[in-house]
Protein backbone atom coordinates (compact mmCIF):
# COMPACT_ATOMS: atom_id res chain seq x y z
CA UNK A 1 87.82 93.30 83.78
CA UNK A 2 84.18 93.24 84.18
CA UNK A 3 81.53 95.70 83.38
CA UNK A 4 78.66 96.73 84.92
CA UNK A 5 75.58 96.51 82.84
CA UNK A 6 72.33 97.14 83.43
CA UNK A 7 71.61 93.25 83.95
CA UNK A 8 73.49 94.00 87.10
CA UNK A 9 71.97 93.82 90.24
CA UNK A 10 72.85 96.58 93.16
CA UNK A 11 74.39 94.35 95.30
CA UNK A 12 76.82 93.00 92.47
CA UNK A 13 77.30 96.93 91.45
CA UNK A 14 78.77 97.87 94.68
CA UNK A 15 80.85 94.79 95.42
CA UNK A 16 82.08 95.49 91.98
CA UNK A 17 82.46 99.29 92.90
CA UNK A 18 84.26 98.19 96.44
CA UNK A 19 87.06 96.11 94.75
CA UNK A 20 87.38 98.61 92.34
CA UNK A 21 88.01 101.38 95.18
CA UNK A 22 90.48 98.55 96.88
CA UNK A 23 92.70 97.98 93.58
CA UNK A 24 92.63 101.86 93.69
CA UNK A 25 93.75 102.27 97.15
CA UNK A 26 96.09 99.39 96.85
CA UNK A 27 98.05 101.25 93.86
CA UNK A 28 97.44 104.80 95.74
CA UNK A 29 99.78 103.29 98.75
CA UNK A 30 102.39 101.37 95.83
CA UNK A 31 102.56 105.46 93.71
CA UNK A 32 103.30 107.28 96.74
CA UNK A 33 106.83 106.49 96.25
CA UNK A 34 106.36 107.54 92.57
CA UNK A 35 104.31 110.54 93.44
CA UNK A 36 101.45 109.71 91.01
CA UNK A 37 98.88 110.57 94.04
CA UNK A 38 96.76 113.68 91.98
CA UNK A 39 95.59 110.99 88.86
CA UNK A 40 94.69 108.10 91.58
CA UNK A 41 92.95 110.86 93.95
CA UNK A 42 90.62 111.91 91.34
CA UNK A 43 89.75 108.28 90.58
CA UNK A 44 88.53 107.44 94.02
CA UNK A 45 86.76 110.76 94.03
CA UNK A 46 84.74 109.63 91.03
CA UNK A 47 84.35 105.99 92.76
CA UNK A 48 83.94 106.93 95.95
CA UNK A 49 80.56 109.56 94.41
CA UNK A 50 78.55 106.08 93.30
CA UNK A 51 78.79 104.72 96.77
């Protein structure tokens, strides 16, 4: 996994932030079924403020 470091440029930050969100979306629709929505919600919510 990569990390964002201040050598990063915007546009690298929020295609990093993006796939992030779609890994997180991606497991959000796999948990359903194992009802592990509330930790994945509150990750997107944090993603979803640096967009």
């Amino acid at each position: 996994m990569q990390i964002i470091s201040n050598e990063t440029s915007p546009q690298e930050q929020l295609f990093f932030i993006k796939k992030i969100i779609r890994k997180i979306k991606g497991q959000r629709i796999k948990s359903l079924q194992k009802k592990q929505v509330p930790l994945l919600a509150i990750i997107e919510r944090m993603s979803l403020n640096y967009l």
